[in-house]
Protein backbone atom coordinates (compact mmCIF):
# COMPACT_ATOMS: atom_id res chain seq x y z
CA UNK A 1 51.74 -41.57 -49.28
CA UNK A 2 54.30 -43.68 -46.76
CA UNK A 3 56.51 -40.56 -47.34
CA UNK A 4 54.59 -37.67 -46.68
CA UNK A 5 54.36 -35.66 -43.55
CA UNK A 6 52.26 -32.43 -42.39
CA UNK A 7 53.99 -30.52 -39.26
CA UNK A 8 51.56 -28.29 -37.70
CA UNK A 9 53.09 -24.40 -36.89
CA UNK A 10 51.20 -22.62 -34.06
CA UNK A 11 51.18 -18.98 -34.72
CA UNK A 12 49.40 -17.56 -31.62
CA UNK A 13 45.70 -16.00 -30.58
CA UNK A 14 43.51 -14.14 -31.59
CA UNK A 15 40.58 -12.64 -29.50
CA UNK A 16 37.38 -11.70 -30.66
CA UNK A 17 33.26 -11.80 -30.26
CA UNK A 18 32.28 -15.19 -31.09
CA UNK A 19 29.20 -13.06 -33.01
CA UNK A 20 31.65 -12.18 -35.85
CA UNK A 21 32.36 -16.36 -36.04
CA UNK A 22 29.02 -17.59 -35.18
CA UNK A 23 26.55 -15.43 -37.14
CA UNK A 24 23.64 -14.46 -34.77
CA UNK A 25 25.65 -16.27 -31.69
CA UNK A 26 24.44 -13.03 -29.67
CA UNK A 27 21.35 -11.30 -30.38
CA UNK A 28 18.74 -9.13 -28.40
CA UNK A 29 15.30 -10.58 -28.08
CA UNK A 30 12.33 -8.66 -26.50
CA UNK A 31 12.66 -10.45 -23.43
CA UNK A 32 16.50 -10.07 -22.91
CA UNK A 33 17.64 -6.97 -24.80
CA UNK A 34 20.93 -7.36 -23.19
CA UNK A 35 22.81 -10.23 -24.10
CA UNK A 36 26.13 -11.49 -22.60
CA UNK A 37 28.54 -12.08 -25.49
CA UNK A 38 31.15 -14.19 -25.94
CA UNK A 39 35.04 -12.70 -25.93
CA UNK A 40 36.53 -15.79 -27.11
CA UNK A 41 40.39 -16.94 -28.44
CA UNK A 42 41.21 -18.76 -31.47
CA UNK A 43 44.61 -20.14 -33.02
CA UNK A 44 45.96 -18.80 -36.29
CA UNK A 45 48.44 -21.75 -37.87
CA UNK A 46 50.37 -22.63 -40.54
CA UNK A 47 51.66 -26.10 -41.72
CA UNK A 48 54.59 -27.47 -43.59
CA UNK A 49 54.06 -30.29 -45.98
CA UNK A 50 57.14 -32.21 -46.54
CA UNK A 51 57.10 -34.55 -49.80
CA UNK A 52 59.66 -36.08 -51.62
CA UNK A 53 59.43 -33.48 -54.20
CA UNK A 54 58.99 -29.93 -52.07
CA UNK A 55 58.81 -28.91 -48.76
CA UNK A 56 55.32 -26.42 -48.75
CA UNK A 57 54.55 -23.63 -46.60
CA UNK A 58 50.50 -23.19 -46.15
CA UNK A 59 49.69 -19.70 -45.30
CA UNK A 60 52.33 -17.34 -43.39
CA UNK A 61 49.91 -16.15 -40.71
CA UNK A 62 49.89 -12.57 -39.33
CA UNK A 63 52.37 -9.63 -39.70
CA UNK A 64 54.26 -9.48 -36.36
CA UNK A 65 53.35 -5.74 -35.98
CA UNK A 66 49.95 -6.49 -36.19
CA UNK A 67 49.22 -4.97 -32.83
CA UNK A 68 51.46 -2.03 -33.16
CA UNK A 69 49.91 0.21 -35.65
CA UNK A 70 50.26 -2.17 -39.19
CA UNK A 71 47.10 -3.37 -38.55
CA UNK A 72 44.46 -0.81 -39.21
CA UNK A 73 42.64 -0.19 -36.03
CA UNK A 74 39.54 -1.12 -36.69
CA UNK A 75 40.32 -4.51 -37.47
CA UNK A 76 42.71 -5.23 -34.35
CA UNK A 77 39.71 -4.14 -32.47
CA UNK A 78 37.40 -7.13 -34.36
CA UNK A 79 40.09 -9.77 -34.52
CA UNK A 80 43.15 -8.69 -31.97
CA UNK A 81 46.12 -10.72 -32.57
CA UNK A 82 47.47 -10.30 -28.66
CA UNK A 83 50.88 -12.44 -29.23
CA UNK A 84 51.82 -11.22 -33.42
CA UNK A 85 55.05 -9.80 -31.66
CA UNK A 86 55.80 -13.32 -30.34
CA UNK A 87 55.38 -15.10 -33.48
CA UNK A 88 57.05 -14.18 -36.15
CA UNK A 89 57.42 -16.63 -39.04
CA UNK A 90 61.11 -17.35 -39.22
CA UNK A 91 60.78 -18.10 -35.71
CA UNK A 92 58.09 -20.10 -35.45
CA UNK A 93 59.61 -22.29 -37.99
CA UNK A 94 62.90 -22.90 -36.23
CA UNK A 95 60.80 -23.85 -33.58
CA UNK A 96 59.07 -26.90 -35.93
CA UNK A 97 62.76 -28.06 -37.25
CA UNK A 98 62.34 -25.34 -40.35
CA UNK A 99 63.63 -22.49 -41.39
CA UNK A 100 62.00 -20.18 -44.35
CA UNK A 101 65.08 -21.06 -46.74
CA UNK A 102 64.13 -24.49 -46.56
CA UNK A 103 60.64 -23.87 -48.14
CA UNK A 104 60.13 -24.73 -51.47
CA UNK A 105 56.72 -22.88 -51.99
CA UNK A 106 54.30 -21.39 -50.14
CA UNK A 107 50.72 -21.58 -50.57
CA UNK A 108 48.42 -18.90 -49.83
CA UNK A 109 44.61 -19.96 -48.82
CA UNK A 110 44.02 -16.63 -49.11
CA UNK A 111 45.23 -13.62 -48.88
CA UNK A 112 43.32 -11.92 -45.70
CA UNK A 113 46.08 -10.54 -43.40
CA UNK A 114 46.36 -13.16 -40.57
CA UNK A 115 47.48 -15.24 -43.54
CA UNK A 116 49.71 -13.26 -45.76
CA UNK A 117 51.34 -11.03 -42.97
CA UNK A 118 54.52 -13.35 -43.22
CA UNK A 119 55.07 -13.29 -47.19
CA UNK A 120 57.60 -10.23 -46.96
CA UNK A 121 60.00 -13.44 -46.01
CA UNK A 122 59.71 -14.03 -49.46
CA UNK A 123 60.08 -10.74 -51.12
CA UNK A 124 62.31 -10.80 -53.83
CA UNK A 125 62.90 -14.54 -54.04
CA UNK A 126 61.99 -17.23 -56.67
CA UNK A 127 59.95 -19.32 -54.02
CA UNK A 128 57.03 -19.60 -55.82
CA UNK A 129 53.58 -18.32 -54.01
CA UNK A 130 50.47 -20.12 -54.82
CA UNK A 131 47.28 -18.32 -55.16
CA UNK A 132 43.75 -19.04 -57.10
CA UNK A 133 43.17 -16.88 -59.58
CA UNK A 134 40.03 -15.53 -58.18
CA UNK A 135 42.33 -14.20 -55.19
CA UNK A 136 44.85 -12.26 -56.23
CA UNK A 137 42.81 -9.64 -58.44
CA UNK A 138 39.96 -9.47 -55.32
CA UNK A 139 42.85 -8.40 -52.82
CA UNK A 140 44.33 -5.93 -54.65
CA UNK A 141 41.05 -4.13 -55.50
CA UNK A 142 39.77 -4.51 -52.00
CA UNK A 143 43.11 -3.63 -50.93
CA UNK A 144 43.51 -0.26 -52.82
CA UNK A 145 39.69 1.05 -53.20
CA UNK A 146 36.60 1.76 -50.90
CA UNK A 147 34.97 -1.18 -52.34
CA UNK A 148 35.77 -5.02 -51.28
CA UNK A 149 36.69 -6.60 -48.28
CA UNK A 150 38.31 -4.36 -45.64
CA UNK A 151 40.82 -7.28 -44.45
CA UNK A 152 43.31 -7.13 -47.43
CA UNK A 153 46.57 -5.17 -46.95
CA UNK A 154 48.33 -3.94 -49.92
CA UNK A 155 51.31 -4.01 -47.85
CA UNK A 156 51.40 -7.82 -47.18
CA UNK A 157 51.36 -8.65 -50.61
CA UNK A 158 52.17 -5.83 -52.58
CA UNK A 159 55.75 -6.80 -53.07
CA UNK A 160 58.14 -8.53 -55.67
CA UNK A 161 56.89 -12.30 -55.71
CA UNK A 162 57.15 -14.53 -57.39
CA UNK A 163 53.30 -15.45 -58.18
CA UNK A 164 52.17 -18.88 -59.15
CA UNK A 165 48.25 -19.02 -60.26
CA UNK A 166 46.11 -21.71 -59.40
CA UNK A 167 42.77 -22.21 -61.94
CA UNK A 168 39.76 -24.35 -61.83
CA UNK A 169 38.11 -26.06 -58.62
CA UNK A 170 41.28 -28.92 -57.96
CA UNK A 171 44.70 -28.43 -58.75
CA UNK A 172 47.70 -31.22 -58.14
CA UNK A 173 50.23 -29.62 -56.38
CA UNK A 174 52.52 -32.62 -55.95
CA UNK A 175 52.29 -36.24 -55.44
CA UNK A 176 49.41 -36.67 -52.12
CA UNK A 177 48.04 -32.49 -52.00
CA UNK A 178 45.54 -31.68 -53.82
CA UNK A 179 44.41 -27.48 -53.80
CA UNK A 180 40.85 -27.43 -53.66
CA UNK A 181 38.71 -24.16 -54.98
CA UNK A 182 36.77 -23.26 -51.59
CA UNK A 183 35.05 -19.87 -52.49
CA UNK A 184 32.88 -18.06 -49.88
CA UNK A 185 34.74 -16.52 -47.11
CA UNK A 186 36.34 -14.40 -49.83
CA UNK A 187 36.41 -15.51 -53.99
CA UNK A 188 39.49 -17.48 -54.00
CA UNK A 189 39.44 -19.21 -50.96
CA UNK A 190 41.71 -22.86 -51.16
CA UNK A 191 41.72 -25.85 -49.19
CA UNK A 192 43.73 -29.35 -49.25
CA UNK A 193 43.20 -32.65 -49.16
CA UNK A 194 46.45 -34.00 -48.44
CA UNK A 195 46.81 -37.73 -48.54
CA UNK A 196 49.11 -38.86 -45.59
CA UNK A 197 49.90 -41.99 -44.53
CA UNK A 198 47.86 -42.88 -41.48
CA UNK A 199 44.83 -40.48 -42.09
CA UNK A 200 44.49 -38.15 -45.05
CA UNK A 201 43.89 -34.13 -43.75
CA UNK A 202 41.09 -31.98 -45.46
CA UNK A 203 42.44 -28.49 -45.03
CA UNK A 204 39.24 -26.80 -44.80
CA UNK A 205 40.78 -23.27 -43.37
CA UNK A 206 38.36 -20.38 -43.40
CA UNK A 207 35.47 -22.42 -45.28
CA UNK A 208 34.84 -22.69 -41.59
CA UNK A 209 36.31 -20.96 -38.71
CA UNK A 210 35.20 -23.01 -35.95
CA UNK A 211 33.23 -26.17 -35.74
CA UNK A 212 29.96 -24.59 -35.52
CA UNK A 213 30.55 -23.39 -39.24
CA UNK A 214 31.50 -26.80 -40.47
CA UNK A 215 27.96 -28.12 -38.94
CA UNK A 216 26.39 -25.64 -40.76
CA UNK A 217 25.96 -22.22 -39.32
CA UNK A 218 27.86 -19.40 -41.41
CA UNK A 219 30.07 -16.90 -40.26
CA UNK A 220 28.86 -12.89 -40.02
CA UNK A 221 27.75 -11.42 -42.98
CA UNK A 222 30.87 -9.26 -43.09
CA UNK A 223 33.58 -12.58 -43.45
CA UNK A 224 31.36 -13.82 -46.52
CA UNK A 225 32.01 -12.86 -49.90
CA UNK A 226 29.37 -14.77 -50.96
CA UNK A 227 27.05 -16.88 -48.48
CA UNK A 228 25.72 -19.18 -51.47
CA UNK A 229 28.90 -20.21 -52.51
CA UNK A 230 30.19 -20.56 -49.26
CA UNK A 231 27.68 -23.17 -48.47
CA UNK A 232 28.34 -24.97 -51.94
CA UNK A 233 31.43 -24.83 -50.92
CA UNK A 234 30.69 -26.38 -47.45
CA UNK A 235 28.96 -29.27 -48.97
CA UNK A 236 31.86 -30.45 -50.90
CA UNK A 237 34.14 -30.24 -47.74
CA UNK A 238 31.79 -32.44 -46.35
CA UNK A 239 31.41 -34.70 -48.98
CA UNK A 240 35.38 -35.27 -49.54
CA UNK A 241 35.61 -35.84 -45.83
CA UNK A 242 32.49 -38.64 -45.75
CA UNK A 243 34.17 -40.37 -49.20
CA UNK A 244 37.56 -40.63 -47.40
CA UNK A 245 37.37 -40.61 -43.91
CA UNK A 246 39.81 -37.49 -44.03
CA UNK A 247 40.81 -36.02 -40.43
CA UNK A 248 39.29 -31.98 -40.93
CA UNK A 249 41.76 -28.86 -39.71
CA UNK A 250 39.17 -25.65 -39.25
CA UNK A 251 40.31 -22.34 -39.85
CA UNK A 252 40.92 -20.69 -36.60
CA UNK A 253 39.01 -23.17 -34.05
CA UNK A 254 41.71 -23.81 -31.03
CA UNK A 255 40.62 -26.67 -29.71
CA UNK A 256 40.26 -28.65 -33.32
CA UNK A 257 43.94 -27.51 -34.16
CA UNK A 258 45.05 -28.94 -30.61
CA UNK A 259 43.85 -31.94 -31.50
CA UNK A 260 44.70 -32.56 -35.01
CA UNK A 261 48.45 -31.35 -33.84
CA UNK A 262 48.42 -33.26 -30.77
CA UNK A 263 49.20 -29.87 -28.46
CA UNK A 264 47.60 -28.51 -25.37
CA UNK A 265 47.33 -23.93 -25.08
């Protein structure tokens, strides 16, 4: 579409072992039972799709206080989001030409909390927040028992929105985005393929945090939901992008979201 146009949001680093990325990056061996591991930094980002019809938020990365007590310890020491404070969403949209009144809807790939940190800008607005259907029940279960993933917060999403569910494996969002049913990383996991002008964008997100993901090695057991539909859902990413040539934006990979945005860190 001539009048479509995707406007990449940088939303700061996060630090972790490249072990929890790469599964089995890092492993003792009988002849080197002490491995050197890999502390390494990756981008969390947002995007705003601007089409004749809405202006779309994808994903409202982390919770500014991530690093000061709203993230549960245990997870800022896996994934530590070192610049949160520096980042907030209204913010970092100013700083793209946006502003969160301006968004029409927001679309949530999922619902982990370096993605839905930033929907209490929405709180008690008619904006409507898209989510699969296989998301929203996972998160609040995982969220509020023992059971589930440990990197939902009920506070992030918890709230008085105004919830728009997504069904199926493609939904049309608007003219040139498609939402594409991505499940793996966690049940409800969405992508895009958004058609713009001089090179459509698969949005493959979290299907695959960094490029060694997308060429086939998984993540750590403990960012799967389920490892054989994350691969299922790897072969269809790859398929879309071999049928249309698509440019691919990774989940958290720094140096693929430099280039697809056209920054340097």
């Amino acid at each position: 579409m001539d009048d479509l146009t995707v406007t990449f949001v940088d939303r700061g680093r996060v630090q972790a072992d490249r072990n929890f990325v790469v599964d089995g990056h890092s492993v003792a061996t009988a002849s080197n039972r002490d491995p050197e591991h890999e502390y390494e930094t990756y981008v969390v980002w947002n995007l705003v799709i601007e089409t004749p019809e809405l202006t779309v938020l994808w994903d409202t990365g982390s919770h500014p206080e991530a690093g000061a007590g709203y993230w549960p310890t245990p997870l800022y020491e896996a994934f530590a989001h070192v610049d949160a404070a520096e980042h907030t969403l209204p913010a970092d949209l100013e700083d793209a030409g946006y502003s969160v009144d301006g968004i029409d809807a927001v679309v949530m790939s999922h619902l982990h909390l370096d993605h839905a940190g930033g929907l209490h800008n929405f709180a008690g607005t008619d904006v409507p927040i898209y989510v699969h259907r296989d998301e929203l029940p996972f998160a609040y279960y995982s969220a509020n028992t023992d059971e589930g993933s440990i990197a939902y917060l009920a506070s992030d999403f918890d709230r008085e929105l105004n919830w728009e569910v997504v069904h199926g494996d493609s939904h049309h969002l608007t003219d040139g985005v498609e939402l594409l049913h991505l499940p793996g990383h966690t049940p409800g996991l969405m992508g895009a393929f958004i058609d713009r002008p001089e090179q459509p964008l698969l949005v493959v997100g979290d299907e695959a945090y960094v490029e060694a993901n997308y060429a086939g090695q998984p993540m750590a057991t403990s960012l799967l939901w389920n490892n054989g539909a994350w691969k299922e859902s790897l072969e269809r990413c790859r398929d879309r992008q071999r049928a249309t040539g698509a440019e691919v934006l990774l989940g958290h990979d720094l140096a693929v979201f430099e280039d697809a945005s056209g920054t340097m860190d």
